[in-house]
Protein backbone atom coordinates (compact mmCIF):
# COMPACT_ATOMS: atom_id res chain seq x y z
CA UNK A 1 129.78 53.86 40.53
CA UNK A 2 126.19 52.24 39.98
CA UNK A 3 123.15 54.77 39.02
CA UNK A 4 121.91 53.38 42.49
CA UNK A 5 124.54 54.06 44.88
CA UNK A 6 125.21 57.17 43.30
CA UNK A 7 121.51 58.22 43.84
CA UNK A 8 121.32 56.97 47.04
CA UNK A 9 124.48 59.49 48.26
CA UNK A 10 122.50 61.99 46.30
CA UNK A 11 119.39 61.42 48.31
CA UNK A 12 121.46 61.45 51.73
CA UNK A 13 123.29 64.56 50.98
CA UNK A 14 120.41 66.39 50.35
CA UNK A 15 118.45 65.09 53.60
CA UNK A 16 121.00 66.18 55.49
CA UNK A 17 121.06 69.56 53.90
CA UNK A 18 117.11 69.39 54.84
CA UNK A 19 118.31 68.18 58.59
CA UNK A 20 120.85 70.97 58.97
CA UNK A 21 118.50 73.67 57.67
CA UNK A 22 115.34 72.16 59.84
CA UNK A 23 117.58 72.11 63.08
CA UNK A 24 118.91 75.59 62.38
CA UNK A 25 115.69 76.84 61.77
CA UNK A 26 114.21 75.24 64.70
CA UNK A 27 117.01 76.94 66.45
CA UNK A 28 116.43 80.26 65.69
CA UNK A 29 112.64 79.90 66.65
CA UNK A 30 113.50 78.50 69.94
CA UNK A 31 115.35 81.09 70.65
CA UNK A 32 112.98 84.20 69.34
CA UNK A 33 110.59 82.17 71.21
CA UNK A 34 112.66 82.88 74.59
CA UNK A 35 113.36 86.17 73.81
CA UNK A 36 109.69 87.07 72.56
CA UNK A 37 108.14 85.13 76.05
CA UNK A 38 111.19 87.44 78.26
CA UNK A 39 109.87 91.09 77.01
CA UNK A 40 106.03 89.72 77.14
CA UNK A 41 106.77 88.52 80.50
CA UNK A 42 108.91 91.83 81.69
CA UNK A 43 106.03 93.93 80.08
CA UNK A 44 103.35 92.19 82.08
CA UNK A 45 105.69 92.56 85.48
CA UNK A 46 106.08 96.40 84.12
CA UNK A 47 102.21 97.07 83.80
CA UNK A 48 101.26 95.07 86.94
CA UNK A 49 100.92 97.49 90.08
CA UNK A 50 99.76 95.61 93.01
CA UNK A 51 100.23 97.01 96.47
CA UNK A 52 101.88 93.75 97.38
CA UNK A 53 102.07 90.65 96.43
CA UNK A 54 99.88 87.17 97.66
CA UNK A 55 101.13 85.95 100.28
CA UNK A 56 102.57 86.90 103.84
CA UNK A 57 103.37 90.87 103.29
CA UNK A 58 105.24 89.69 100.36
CA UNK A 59 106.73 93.00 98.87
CA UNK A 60 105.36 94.05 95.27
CA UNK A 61 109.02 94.04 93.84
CA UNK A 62 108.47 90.05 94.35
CA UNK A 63 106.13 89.83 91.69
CA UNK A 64 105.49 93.04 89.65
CA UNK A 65 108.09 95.74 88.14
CA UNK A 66 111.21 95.53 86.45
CA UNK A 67 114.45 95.90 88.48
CA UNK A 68 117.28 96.88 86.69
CA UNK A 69 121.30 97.63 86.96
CA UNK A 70 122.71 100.17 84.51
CA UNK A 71 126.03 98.84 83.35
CA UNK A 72 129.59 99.54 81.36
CA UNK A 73 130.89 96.49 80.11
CA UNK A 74 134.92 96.06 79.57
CA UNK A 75 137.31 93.34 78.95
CA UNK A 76 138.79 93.53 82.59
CA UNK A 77 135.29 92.42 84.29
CA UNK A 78 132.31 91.43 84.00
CA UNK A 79 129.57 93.45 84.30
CA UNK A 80 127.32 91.20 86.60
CA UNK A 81 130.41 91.53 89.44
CA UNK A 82 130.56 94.24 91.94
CA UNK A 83 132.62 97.75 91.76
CA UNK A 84 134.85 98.31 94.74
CA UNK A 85 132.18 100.45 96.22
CA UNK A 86 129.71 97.55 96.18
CA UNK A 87 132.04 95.40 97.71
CA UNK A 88 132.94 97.34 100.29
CA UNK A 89 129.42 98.58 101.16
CA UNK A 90 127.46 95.34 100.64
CA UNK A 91 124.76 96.77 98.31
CA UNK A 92 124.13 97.08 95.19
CA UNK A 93 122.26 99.90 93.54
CA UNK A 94 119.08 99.28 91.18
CA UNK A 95 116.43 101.44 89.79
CA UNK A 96 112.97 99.69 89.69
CA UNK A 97 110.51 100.39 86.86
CA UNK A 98 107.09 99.92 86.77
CA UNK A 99 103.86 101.70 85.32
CA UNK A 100 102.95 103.83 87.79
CA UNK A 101 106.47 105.44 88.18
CA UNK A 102 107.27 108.56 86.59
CA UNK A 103 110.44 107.06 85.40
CA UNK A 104 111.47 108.61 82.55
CA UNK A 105 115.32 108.55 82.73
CA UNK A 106 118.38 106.06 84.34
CA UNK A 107 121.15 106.92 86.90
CA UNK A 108 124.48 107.71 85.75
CA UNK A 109 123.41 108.04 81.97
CA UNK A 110 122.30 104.47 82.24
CA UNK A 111 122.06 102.92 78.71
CA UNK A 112 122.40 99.35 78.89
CA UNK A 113 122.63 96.58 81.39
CA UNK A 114 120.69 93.75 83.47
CA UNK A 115 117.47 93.06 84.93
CA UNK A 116 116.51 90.16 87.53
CA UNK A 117 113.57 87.90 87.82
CA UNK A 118 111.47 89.24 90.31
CA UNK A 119 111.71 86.87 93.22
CA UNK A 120 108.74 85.11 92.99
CA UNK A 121 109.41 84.07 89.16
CA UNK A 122 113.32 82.91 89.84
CA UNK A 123 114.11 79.84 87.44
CA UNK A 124 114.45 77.07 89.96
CA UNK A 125 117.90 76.84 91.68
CA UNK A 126 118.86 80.27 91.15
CA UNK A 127 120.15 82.56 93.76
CA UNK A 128 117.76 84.11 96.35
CA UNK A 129 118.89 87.79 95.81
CA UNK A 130 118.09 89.78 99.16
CA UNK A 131 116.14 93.16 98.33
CA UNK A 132 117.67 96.04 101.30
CA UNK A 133 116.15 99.54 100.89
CA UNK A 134 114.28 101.39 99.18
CA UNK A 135 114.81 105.00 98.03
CA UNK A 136 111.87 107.26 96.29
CA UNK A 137 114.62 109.22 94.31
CA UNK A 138 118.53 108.80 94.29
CA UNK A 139 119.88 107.72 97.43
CA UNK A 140 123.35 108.96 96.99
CA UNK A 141 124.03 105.74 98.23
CA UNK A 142 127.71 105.69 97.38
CA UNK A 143 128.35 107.63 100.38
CA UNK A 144 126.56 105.42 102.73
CA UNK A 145 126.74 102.94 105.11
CA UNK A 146 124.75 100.70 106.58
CA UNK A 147 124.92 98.67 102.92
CA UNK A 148 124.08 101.75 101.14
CA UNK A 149 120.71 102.30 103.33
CA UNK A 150 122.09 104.54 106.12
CA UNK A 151 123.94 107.83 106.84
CA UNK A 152 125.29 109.65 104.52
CA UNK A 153 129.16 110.61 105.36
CA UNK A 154 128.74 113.87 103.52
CA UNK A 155 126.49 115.33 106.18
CA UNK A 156 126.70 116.54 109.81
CA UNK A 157 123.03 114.63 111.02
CA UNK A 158 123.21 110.83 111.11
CA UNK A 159 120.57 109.71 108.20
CA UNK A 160 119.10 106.64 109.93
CA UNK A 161 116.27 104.37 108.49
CA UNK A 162 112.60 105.49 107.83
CA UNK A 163 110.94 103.67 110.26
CA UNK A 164 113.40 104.63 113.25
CA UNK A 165 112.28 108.01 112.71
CA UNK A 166 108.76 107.36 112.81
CA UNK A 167 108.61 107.68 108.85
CA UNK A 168 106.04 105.35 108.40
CA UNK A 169 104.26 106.48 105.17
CA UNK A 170 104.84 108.17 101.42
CA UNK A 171 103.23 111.20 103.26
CA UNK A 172 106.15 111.33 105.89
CA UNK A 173 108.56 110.88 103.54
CA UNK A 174 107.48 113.73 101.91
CA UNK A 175 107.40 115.83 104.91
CA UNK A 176 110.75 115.01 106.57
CA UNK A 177 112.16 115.44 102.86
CA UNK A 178 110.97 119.02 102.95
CA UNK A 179 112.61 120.10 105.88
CA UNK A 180 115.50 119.96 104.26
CA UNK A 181 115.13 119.89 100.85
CA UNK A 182 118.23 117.60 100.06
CA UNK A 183 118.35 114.15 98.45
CA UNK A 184 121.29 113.56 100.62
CA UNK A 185 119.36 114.07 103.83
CA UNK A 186 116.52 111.68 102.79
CA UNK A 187 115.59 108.66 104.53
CA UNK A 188 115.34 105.42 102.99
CA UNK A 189 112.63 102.37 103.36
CA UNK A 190 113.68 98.91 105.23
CA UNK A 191 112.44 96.08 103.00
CA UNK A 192 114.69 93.45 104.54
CA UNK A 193 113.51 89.87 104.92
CA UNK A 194 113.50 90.48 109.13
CA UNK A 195 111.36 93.55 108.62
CA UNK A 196 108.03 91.07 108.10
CA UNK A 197 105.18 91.99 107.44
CA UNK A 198 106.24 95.45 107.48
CA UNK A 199 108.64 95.26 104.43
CA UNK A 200 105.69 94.56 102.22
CA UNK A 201 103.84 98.28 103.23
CA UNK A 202 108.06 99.77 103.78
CA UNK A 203 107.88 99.15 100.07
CA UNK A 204 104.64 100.19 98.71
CA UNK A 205 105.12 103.77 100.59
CA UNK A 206 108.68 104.10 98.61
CA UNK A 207 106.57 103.63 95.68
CA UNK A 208 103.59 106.44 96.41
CA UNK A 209 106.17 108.86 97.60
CA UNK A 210 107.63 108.49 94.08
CA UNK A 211 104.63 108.89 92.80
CA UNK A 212 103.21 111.65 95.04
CA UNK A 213 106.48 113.78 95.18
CA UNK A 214 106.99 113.56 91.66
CA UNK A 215 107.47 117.15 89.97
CA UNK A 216 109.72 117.91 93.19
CA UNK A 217 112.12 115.11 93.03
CA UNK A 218 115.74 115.97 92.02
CA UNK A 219 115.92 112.68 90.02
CA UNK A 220 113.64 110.96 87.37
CA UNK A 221 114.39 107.84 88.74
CA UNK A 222 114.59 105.72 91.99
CA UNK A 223 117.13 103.43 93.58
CA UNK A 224 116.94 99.80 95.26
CA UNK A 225 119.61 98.51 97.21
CA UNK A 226 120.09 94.55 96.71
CA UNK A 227 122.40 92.62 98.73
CA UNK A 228 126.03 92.19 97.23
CA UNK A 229 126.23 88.47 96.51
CA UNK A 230 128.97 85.85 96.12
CA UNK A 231 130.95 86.73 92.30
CA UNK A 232 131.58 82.63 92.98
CA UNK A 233 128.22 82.15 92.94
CA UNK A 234 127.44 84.55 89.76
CA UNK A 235 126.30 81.73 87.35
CA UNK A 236 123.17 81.21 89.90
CA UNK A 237 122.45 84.77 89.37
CA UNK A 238 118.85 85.17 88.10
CA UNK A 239 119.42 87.34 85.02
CA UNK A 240 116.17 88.07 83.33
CA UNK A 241 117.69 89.98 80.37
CA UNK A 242 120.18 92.36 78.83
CA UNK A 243 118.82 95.13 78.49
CA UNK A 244 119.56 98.62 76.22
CA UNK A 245 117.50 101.61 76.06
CA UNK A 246 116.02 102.26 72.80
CA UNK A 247 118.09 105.52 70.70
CA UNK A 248 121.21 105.85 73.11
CA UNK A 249 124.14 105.94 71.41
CA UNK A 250 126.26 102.55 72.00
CA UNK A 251 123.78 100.84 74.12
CA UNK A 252 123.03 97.90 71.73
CA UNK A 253 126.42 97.42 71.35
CA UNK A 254 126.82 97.78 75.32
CA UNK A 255 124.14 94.95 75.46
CA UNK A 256 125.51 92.43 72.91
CA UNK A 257 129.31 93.16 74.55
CA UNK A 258 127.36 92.04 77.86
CA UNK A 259 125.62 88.87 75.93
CA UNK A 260 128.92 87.69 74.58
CA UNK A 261 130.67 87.52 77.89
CA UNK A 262 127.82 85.82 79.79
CA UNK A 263 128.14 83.16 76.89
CA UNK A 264 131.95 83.17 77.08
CA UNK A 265 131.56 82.22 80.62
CA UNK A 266 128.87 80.00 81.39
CA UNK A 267 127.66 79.44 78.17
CA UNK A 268 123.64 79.79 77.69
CA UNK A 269 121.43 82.58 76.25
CA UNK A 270 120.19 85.35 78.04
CA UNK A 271 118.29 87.57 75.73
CA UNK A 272 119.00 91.06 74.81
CA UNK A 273 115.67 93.26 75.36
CA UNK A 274 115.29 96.49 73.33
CA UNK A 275 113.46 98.85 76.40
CA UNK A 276 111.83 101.90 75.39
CA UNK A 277 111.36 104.61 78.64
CA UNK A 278 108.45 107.04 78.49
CA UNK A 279 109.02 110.52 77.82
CA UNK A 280 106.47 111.91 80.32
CA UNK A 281 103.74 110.61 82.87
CA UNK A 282 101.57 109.83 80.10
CA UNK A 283 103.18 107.43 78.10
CA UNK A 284 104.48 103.60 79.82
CA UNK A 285 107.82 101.71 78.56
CA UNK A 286 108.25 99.16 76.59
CA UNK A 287 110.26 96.27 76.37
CA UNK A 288 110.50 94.14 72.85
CA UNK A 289 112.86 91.16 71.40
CA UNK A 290 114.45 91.48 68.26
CA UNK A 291 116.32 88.85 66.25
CA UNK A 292 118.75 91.48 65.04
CA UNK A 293 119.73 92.96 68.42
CA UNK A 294 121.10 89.53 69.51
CA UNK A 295 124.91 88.55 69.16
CA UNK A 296 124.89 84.82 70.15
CA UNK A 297 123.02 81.99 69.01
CA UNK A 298 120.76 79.56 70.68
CA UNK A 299 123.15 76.61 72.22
């Protein structure tokens, strides 16, 4: 072989060396680059607090706040499909964070799972997700009907919505609460799409009476009901993240396990987000990317 020819497969060898390393490396910063813009974006929905958002009585869950579903994952499902409950009810339970909640803790020793976009920031073509209820604390709603937002089969009164029992503000809440004193008895908040425009203010009110009733709830945490929707229609699904909580034992592992099977099935990357709750009123959560907590590559 010539000095030439043998220097020029020299030469190409090494370029693409320099090719594969460029493209892997431009890889890897596309993708911390998704992951880094998801938490900034999740912590700016997280510290917003609106009453509502612009628009027609557009609820504040629609733009602001971080709604999330605490999750197991196993090799028999996957974790963004519904538990018989869910399926039979028609709702599906979420806890909703934002800044001024006193959420320090999930339901159900919540450690990992998935948040949505908020409505109004969907990636286009997505599913329109349909937000049901609201709760100020636990709803119990596993042993409603009504999709999770009506009476409760474990007591003798018929639990029906706020507003049909002239429950029209955090304050009322509060007060019918106290009559009885149990979560179970509690009325919840219509935020339906054919409540308009009084979903926007049905909403709001779930979120003072959080706020207001907070050293007498039973529960550090809230509940939204969303609309069950089509498992066919699952790949539409408009996950924002997968989420763990920062120190519980498993949850990054929970997370990735959750990563890995949205991969396996549609392909794509949906970042994991490291989300830190706050210990007390004073402090706010966090939500940050890291390189290390993610178990797939970029496609």
């Amino acid at each position: 072989m010539s000095p030439h020819i043998e220097g020029f497969i020299m030469l190409a060898c090494k370029t693409r060396t320099w090719l594969t390393v460029a493209l892997l490396a431009a890889a890897s910063a596309t993708q911390a680059s998704i992951g880094e813009k998801t938490a900034q974006r999740m912590q700016r929905n997280y510290d917003a607090t609106p009453a509502q958002c612009e628009g027609n009585a557009v609820p504040a869950h629609a733009c602001s706040g971080v709604l999330l579903r605490s999750t197991r994952p196993s090799p028999h499902y996957h974790t963004w499909h519904h538990s018989q409950n869910s399926k039979d009810k028609g709702g599906v339970s979420f806890s909703y964070l934002r800044r001024d909640l006193p959420v320090t803790r999930l339901a159900a020793d919540g450690r990992s799972g998935f948040t949505l976009y908020p409505l109004l920031q969907r990636p286009k073509g997505s599913l329109h997700y349909e937000m049901l209820c609201a709760w100020p604390t636990d709803g119990d709603t596993w042993e409603r009907d009504n999709r999770g937002c009506g009476d409760n089969r474990q007591t003798p009164e018929r639990e029906a919505a706020c507003h049909e029992q002239g429950v029209l503000s955090a304050e009322d809440w509060i007060a019918h609460y106290r009559k009885t004193g149990d979560y179970k008895r509690q009325c919840a908040f219509d935020i339906r799409r054919t409540r308009v425009p009084e979903r926007a203010d049905a909403f709001y009110q779930s979120l003072r009476g959080q706020q207001l009733f907070a050293q007498e709830m039973p529960f550090p945490w809230n509940e939204v009901v969303v609309g069950a929707w089509e498992e066919a229609s699952a790949n539409t699904l408009p996950i924002q993240s997968f989420f763990h909580i920062e120190g519980e034992y498993g949850a990054l592992q929970q997370a990735q396990a959750d990563q890995q099977d949205w991969h396996r099935t549609y392909g794509g990357f949906i970042p994991v987000i490291r989300i830190r709750l706050p210990q007390d009123g004073t402090e706010r959560a966090t939500f940050s990317y890291y390189e290390s907590d993610q178990a797939v590559a970029l496609p």
